[in-house]
Protein backbone atom coordinates (compact mmCIF):
# COMPACT_ATOMS: atom_id res chain seq x y z
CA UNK A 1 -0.84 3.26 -2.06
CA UNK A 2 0.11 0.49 0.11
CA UNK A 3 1.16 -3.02 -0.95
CA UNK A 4 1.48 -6.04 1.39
CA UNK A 5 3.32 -8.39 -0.24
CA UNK A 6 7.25 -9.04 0.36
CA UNK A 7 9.98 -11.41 0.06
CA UNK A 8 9.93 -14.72 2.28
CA UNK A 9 12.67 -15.97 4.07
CA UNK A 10 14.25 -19.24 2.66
CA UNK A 11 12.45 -22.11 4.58
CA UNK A 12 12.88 -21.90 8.48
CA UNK A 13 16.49 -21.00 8.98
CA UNK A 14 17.43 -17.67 9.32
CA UNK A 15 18.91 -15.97 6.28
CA UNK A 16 22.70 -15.72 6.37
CA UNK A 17 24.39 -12.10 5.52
CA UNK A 18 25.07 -13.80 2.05
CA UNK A 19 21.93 -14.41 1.49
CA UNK A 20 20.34 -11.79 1.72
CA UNK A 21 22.68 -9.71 -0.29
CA UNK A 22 21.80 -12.46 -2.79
CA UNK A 23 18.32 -11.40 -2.58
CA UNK A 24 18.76 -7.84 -2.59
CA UNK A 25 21.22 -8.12 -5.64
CA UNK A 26 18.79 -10.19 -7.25
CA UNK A 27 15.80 -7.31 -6.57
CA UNK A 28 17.81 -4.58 -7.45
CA UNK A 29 17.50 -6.15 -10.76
CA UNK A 30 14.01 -5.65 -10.40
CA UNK A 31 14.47 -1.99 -11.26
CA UNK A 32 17.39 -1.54 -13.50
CA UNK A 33 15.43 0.50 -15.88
CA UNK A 34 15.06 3.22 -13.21
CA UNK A 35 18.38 4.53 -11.98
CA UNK A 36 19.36 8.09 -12.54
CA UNK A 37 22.66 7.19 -11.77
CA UNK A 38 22.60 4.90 -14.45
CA UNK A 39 21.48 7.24 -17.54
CA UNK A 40 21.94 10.90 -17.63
CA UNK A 41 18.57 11.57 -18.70
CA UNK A 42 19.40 14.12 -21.48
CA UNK A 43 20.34 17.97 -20.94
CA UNK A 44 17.60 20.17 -21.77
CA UNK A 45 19.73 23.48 -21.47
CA UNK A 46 21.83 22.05 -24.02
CA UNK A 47 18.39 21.67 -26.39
CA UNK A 48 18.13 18.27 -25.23
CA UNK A 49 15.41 16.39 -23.26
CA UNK A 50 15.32 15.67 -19.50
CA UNK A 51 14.55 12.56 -18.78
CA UNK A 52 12.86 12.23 -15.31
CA UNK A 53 12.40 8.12 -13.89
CA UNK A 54 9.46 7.69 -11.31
CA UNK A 55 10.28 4.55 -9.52
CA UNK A 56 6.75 3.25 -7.90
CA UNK A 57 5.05 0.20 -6.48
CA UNK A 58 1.68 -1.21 -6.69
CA UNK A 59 -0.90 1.26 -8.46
CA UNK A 60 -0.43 5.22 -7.97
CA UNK A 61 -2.57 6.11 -11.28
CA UNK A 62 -0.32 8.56 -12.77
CA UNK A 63 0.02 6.21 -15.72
CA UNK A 64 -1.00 6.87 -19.40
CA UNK A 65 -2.56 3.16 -19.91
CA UNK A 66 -4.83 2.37 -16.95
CA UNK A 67 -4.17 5.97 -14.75
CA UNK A 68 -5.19 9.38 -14.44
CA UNK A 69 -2.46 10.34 -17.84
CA UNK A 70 -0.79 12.82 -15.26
CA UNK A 71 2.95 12.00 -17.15
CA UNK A 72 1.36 12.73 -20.56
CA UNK A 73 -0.23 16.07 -19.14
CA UNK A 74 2.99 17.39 -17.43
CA UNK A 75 4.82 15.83 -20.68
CA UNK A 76 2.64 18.34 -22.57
CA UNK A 77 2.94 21.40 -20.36
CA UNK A 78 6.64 21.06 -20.07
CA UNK A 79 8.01 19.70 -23.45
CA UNK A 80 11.34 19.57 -22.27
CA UNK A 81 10.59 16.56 -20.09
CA UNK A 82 9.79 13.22 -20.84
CA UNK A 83 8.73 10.68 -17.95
CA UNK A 84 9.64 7.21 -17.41
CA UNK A 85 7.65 4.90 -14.70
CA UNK A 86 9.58 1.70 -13.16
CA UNK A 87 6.85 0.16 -11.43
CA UNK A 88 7.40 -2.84 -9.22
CA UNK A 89 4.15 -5.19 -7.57
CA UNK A 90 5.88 -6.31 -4.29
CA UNK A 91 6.30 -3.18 -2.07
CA UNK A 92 9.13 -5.08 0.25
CA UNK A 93 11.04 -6.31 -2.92
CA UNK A 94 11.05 -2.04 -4.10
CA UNK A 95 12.07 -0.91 -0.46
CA UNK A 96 14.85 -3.48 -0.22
CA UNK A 97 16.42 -2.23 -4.00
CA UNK A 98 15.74 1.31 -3.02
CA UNK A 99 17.60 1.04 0.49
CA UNK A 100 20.22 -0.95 -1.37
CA UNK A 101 20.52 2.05 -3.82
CA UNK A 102 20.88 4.75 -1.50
CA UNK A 103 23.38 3.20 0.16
CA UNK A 104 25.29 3.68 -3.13
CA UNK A 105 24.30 6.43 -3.48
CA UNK A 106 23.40 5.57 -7.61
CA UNK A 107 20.99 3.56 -9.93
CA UNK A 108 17.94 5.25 -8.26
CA UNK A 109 15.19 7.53 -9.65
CA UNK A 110 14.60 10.97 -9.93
CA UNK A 111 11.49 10.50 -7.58
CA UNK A 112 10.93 7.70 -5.30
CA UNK A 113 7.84 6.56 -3.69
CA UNK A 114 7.96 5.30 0.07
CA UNK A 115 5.40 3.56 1.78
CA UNK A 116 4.16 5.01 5.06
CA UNK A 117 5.20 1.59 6.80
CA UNK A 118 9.24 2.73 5.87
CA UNK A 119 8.74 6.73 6.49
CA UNK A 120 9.77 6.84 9.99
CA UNK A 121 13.29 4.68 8.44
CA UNK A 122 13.53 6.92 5.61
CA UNK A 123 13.15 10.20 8.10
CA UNK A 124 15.70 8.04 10.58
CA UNK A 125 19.09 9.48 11.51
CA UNK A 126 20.54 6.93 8.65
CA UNK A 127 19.05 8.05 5.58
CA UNK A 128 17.37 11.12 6.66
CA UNK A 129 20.64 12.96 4.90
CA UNK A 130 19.88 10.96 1.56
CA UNK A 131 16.73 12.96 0.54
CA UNK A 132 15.95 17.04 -0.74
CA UNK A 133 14.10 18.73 1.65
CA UNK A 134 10.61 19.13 -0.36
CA UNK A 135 9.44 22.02 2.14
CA UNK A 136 12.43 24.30 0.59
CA UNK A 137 12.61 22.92 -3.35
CA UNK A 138 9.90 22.49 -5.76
CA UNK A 139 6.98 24.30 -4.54
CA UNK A 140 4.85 22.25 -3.04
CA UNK A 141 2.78 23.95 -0.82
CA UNK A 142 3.17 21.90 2.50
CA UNK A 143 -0.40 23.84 4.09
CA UNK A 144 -2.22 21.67 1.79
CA UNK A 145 -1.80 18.64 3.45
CA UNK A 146 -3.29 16.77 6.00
CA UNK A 147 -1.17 17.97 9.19
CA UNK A 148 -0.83 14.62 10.81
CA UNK A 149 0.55 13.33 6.49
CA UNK A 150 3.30 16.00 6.91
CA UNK A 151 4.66 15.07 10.58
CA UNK A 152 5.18 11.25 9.21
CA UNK A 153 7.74 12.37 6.36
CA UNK A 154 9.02 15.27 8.44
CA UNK A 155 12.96 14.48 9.95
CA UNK A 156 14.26 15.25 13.33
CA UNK A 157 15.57 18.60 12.26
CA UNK A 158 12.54 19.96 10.53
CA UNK A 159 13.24 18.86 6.83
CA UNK A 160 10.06 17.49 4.90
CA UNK A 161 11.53 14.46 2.74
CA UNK A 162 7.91 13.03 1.58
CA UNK A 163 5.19 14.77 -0.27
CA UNK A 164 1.85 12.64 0.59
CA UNK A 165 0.30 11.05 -2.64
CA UNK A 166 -2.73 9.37 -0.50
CA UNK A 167 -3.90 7.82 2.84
CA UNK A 168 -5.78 4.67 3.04
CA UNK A 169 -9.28 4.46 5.04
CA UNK A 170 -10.55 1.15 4.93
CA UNK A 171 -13.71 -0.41 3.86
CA UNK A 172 -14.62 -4.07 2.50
CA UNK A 173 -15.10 -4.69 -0.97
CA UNK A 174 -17.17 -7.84 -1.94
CA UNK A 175 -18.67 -9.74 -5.21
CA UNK A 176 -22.54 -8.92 -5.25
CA UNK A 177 -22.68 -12.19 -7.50
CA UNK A 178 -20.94 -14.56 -5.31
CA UNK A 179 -22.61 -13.10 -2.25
CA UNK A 180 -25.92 -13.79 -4.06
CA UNK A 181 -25.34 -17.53 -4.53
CA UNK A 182 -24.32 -17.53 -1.17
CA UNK A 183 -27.61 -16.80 -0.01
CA UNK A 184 -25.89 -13.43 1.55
CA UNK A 185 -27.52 -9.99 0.72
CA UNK A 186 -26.16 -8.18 -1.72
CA UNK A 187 -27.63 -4.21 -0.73
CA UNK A 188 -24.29 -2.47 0.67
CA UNK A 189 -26.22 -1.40 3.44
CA UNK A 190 -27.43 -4.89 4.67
CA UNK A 191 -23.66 -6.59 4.31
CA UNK A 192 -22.25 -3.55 6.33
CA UNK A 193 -24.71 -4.32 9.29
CA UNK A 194 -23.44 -8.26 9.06
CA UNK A 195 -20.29 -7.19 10.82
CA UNK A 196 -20.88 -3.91 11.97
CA UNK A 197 -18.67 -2.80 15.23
CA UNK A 198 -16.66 -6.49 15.23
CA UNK A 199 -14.42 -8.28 12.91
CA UNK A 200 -15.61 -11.75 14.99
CA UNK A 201 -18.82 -10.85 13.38
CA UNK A 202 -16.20 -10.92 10.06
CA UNK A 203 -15.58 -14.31 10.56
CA UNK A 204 -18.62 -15.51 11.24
CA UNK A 205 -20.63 -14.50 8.20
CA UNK A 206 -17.56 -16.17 6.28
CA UNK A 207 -18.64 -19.07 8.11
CA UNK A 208 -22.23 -18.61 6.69
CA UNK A 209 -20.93 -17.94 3.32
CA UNK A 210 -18.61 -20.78 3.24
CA UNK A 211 -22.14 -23.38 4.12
CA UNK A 212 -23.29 -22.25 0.55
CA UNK A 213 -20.10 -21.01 -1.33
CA UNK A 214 -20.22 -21.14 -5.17
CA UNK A 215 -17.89 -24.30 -5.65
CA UNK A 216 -14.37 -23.38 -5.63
CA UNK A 217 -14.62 -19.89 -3.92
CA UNK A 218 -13.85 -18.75 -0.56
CA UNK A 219 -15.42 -16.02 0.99
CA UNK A 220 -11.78 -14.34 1.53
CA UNK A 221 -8.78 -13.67 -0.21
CA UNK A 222 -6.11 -13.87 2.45
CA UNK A 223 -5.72 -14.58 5.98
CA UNK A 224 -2.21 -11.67 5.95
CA UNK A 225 -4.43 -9.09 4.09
CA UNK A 226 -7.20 -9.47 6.87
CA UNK A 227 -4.39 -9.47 9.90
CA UNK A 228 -3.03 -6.35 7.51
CA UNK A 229 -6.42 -4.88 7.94
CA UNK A 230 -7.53 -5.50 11.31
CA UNK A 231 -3.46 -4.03 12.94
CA UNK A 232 -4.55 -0.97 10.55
CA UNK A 233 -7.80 -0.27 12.70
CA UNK A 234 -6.41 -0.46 16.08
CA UNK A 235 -5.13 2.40 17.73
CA UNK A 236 -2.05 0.57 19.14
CA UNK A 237 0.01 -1.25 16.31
CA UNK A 238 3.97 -2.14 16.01
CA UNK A 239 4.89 0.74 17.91
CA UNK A 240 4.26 2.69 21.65
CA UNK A 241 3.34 6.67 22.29
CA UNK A 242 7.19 7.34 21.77
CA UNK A 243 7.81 5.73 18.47
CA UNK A 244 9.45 2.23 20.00
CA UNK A 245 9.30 -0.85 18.61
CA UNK A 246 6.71 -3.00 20.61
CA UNK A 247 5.07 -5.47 18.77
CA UNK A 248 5.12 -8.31 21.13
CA UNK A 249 3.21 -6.68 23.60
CA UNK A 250 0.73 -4.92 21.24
CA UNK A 251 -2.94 -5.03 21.88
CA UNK A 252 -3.33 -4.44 18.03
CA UNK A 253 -1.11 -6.82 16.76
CA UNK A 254 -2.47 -9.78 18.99
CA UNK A 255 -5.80 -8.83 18.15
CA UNK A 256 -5.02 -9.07 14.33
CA UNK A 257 -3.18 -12.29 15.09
CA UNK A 258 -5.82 -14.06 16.63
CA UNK A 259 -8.27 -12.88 14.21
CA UNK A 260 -6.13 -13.93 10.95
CA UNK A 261 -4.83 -17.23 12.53
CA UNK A 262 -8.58 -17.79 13.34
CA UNK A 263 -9.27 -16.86 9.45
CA UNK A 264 -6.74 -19.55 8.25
CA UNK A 265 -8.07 -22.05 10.25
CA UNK A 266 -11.54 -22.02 9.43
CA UNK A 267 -11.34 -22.70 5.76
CA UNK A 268 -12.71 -19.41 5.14
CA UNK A 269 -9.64 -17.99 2.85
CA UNK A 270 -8.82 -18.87 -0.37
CA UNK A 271 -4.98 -18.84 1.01
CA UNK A 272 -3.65 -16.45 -1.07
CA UNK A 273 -0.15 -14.11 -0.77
CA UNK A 274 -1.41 -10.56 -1.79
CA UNK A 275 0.54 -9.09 -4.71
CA UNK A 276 2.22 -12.48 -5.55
CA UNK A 277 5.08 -12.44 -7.99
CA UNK A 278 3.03 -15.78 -9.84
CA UNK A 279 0.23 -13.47 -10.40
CA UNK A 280 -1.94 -16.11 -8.21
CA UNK A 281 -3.69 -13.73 -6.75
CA UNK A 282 -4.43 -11.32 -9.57
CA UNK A 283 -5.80 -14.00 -11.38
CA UNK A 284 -8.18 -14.94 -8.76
CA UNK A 285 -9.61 -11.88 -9.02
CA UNK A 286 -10.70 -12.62 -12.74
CA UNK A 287 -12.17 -16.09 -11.78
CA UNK A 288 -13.96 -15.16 -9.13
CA UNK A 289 -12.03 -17.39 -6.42
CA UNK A 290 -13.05 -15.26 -3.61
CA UNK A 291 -16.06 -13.21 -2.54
CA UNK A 292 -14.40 -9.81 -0.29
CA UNK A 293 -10.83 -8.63 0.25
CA UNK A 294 -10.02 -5.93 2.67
CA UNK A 295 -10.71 -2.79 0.72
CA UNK A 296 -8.22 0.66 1.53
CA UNK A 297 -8.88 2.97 -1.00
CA UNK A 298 -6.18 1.73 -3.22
CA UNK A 299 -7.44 -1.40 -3.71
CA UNK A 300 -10.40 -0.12 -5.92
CA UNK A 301 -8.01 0.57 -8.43
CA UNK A 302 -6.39 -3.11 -8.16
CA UNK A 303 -9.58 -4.31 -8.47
CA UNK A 304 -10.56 -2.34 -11.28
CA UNK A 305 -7.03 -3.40 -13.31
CA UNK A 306 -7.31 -7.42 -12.04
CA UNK A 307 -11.02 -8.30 -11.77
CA UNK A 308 -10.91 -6.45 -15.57
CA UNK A 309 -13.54 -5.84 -17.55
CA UNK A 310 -15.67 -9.33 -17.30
CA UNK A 311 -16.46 -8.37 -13.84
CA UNK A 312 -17.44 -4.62 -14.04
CA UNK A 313 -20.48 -3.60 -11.87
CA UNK A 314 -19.95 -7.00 -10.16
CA UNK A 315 -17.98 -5.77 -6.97
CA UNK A 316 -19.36 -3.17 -4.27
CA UNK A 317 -18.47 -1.60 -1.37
CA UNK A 318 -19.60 -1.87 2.28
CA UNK A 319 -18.18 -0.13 5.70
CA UNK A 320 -15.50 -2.26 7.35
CA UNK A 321 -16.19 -3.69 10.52
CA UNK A 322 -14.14 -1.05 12.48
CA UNK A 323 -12.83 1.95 10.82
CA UNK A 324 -8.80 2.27 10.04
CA UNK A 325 -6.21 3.35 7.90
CA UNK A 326 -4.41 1.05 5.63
CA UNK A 327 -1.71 2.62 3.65
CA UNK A 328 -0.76 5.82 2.13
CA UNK A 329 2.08 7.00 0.73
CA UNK A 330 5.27 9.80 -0.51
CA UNK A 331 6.96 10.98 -3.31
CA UNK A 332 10.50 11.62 -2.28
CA UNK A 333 13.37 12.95 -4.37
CA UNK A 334 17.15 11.71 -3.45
CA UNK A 335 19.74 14.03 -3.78
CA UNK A 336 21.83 11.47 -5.72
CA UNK A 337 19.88 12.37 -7.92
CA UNK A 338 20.85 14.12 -11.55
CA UNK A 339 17.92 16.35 -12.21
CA UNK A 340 16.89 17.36 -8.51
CA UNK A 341 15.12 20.49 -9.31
CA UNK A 342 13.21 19.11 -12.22
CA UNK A 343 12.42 15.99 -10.09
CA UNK A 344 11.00 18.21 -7.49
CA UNK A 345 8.91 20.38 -9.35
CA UNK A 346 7.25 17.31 -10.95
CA UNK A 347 6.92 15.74 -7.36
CA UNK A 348 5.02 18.79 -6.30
CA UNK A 349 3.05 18.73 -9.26
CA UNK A 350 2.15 15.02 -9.22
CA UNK A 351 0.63 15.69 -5.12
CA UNK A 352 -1.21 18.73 -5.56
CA UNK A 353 -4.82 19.29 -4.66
CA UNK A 354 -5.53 19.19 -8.52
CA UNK A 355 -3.70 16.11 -9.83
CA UNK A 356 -5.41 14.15 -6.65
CA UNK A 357 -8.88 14.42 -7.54
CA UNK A 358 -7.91 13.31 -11.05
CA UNK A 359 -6.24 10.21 -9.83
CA UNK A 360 -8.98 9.44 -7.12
CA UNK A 361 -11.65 9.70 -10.28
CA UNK A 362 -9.47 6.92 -12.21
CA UNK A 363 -8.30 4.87 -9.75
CA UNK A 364 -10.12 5.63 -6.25
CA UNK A 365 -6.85 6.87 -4.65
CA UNK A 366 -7.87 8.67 -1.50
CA UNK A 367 -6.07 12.29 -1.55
CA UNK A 368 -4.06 13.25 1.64
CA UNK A 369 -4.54 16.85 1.24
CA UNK A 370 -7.03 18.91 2.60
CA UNK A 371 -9.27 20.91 0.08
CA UNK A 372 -9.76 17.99 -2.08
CA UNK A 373 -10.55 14.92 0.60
CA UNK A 374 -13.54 17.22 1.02
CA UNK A 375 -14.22 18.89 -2.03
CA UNK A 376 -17.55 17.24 -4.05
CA UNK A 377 -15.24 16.23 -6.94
CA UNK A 378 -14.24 13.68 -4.16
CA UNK A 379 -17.33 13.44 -1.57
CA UNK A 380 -19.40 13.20 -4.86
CA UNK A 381 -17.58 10.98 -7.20
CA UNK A 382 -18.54 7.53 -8.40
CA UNK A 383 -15.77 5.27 -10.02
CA UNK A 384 -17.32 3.44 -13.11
CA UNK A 385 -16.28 -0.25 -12.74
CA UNK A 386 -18.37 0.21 -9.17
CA UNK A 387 -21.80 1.32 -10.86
CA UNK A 388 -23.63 3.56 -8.61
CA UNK A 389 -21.23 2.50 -5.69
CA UNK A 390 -21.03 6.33 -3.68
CA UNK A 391 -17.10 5.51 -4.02
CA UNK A 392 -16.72 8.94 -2.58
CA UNK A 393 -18.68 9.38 -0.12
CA UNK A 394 -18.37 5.87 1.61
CA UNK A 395 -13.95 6.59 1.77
CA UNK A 396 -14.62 10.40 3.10
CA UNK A 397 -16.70 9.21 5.47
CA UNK A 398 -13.86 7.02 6.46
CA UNK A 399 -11.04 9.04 6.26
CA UNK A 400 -12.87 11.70 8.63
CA UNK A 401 -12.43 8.82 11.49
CA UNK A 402 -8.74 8.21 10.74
CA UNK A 403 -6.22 8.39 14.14
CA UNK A 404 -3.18 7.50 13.05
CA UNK A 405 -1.24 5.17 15.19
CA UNK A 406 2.58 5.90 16.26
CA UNK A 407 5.03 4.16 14.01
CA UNK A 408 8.72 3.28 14.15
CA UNK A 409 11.21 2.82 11.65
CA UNK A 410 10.77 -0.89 11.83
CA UNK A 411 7.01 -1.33 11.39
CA UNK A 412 6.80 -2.48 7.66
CA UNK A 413 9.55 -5.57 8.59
CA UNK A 414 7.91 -6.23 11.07
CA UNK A 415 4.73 -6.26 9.09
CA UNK A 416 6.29 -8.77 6.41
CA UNK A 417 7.45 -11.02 9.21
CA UNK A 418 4.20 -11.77 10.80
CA UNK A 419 2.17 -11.63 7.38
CA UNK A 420 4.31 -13.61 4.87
CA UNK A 421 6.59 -15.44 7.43
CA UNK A 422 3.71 -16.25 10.27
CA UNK A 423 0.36 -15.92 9.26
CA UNK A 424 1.49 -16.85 5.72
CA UNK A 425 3.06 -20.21 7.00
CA UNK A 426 -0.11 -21.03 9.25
CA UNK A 427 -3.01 -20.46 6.15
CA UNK A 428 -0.73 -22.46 3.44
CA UNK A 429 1.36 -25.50 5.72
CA UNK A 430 -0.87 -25.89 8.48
CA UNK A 431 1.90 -24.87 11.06
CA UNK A 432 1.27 -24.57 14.33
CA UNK A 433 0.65 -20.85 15.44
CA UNK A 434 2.58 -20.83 18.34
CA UNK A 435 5.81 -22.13 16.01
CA UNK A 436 4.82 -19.80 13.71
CA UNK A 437 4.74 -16.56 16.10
CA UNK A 438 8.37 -18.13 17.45
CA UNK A 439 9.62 -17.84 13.97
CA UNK A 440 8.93 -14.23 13.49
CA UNK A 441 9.97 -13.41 16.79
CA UNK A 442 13.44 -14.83 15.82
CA UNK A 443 13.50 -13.16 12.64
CA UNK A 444 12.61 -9.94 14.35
CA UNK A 445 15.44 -10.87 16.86
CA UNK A 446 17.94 -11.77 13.62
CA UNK A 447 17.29 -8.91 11.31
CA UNK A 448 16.50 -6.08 13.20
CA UNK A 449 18.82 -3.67 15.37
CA UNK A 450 17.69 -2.35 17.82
């Protein structure tokens, strides 16, 4: 799962030490109802019930509402456990609280999810310490995985801190409706070939779509999502071969610049923040404001939950432009925590081959392990809210041409700088893009060390 939404800094001015504990303090409030250091959870060898708290972000469909009901299945299996999940929208708002935790070293959750943008920090000589080692407690079996899934939560010293949930090959989700107003072809097929091999070809059929746009839409959500995207499907993004920081000079990241800047100012965006605490965005996907959003995996499930139930059989699914890797993400467990063995055995459970095809046929969560990214209960499936939409087959396909770029322990700041602090600042107050790439070069120079 992969969210791209974070906290902005305050205006132009860099944030003083003050305040961003202020904002950190005022996130960690964000998950109060998750800490194991702040409830004991029960004691089930004293006859009592273990409570174990699953602190997420964005839309993992484990859930018993909208998800696969893996808590009530495990709940049943083992009926000395009962399972709490503290869910949070903005992914940068849950890293900053969980950072903010560890460094406590209490009020976190039994299990934690990380994002692949903050793996390499959370395998980093700081916090590396702070985690079990999942390849030695629990049982997960660590062969199952995609190879390249385990070397991104694997430490310096061999310890395996992350157990992969799922990866994120890209595609483009659009509204067949709005496209048909639009005088665009709706056949999944036909809209792939419209920007087949170039994300200038992207643009330009926005372009075409925006000469006959139902009144009020645009033909994309967000200028940061698309920069998100295109960074995701180039081979070089935020980091070099060695794992350095080296955004400025990236051929991926000025690429996915140019493109989003060149997004914003065509009036092809319906200038949106993804995952928006307001809801602004969410809500645009039940009225219809825009006609595609950059579509990882994961995102079928947000659309499925957001568009809701007005809109089902309205949205397909067509082959991106160029072929990437958006997101993906860990279960962890932090040894602060009070039921580490339990916490484990559920993490292991929860990322098995078995409990990811159940949450890929609820919420289209690509699995990052082996047997089941090509088993027919994935290459085969078909989500309902996508009608006859191959769901399967068109993210397999996908996934098979994922390279995974080198990452640093910076990349996901970094990310949130240029997406909610550049690009952000360019599609909704017109400022100038060479300002705006200044102003997230001094934030990078402020807020990270080096």
């Amino acid at each position: 799962m992969r969210t791209t939404s974070s906290r902005r800094a305050p205006g132009r001015a860099r944030p003083t030490a003050l305040a961003v504990l202020a904002t950190l303090t005022a996130g960690a409030l964000l998950l109060t109802g998750c800490g194991s250091g702040d409830d004991d959870g029960g004691d089930a060898a004293g006859g009592g019930t273990i409570t174990l708290r699953v602190g997420t972000f964005g839309s993992f469909g484990y859930d018993d509402k909208t998800g696969a009901k893996l808590y009530a299945e495990y709940e049943k299996s083992h009926p000395g456990i009962k399972i709490v999940e503290s869910n949070v929208a903005d992914g940068q708002k849950y890293w900053d609280t969980l950072k903010l935790r560890l460094s406590r070293g209490s009020g976190l959750a039994d299990i934690q999810a990380i994002e692949v943008g903050y793996i390499a920090e959370a395998t980093g000589p700081s916090m590396a310490g702070k985690w079990v080692d999942l390849g030695t407690t629990g049982g997960a079996d660590l062969g199952a995985f995609l190879d390249w899934k385990v070397k991104q939560a694997t430490t310096g010293d061999g310890k395996v801190i992350g157990l992969g949930t799922d990866i994120g090959p890209m595609a483009i989700c659009y509204n067949k409706e709005l496209f048909a107003k639009a005088k665009l072809p709706t056949d999944r097929t036909e809209v792939g070939r419209l920007w087949a091999g170039d994300w200038a070809k992207f643009l330009e059929t926005g372009r075409t779509y925006q000469k006959n746009a139902p009144k009020g839409t645009f033909f994309h959500d967000s200028a940061s999502g698309l920069f998100n995207a295109v960074v995701n499907s180039e081979p070089e993004q935020y980091a070099n071969a060695k794992g350095e920081l080296a955004w400025e000079t990236s051929p991926g990241v000025k690429k996915a610049w140019d493109t989003a800047v060149a997004a914003a100012q065509s009036g092809i965006t319906a200038k949106l923040r993804q995952f928006d605490e307001k809801g602004t965005w969410n809500a645009a996907f039940k009225n219809s404001k825009f006609a595609t959003v950059a579509c990882p995996s994961w995102m079928t499930g947000i659309i499925k939950d957001q568009a809701g139930a007005a809109n089902r059989g309205k949205w397909d699914i067509a082959a991106p432009p160029v072929a990437g890797n958006w997101g993906g993400s860990f279960l962890a467990v932090p040894k602060a925590g009070k039921h580490v063995k339990e916490a484990a055995e559920l993490a292991a459970w929860l990322t098995a081959p078995a409990q990811h095809a159940k949450v890929f046929a609820v919420n289209g969560n690509i699995p990052s392990t082996k047997q089941t990214l090509t088993s027919p209960a994935v290459t085969g499936a078909k989500l309902p809210y996508f009608g006859d939409t191959p769901v399967g087959e068109i993210y397999a396909a996908a996934a098979a041409h994922i390279r995974p770029a080198p990452i640093s322990r910076w990349d996901g700041q970094v990310k949130t700088f240029l997406t909610d602090n550049g690009i952000l600042d360019i599609e909704q107050r017109g400022t100038d893009p060479a300002k705006a790439w200044e102003n997230v070069k001094s934030l990078v120079d402020d807020k990270i060390d080096q």
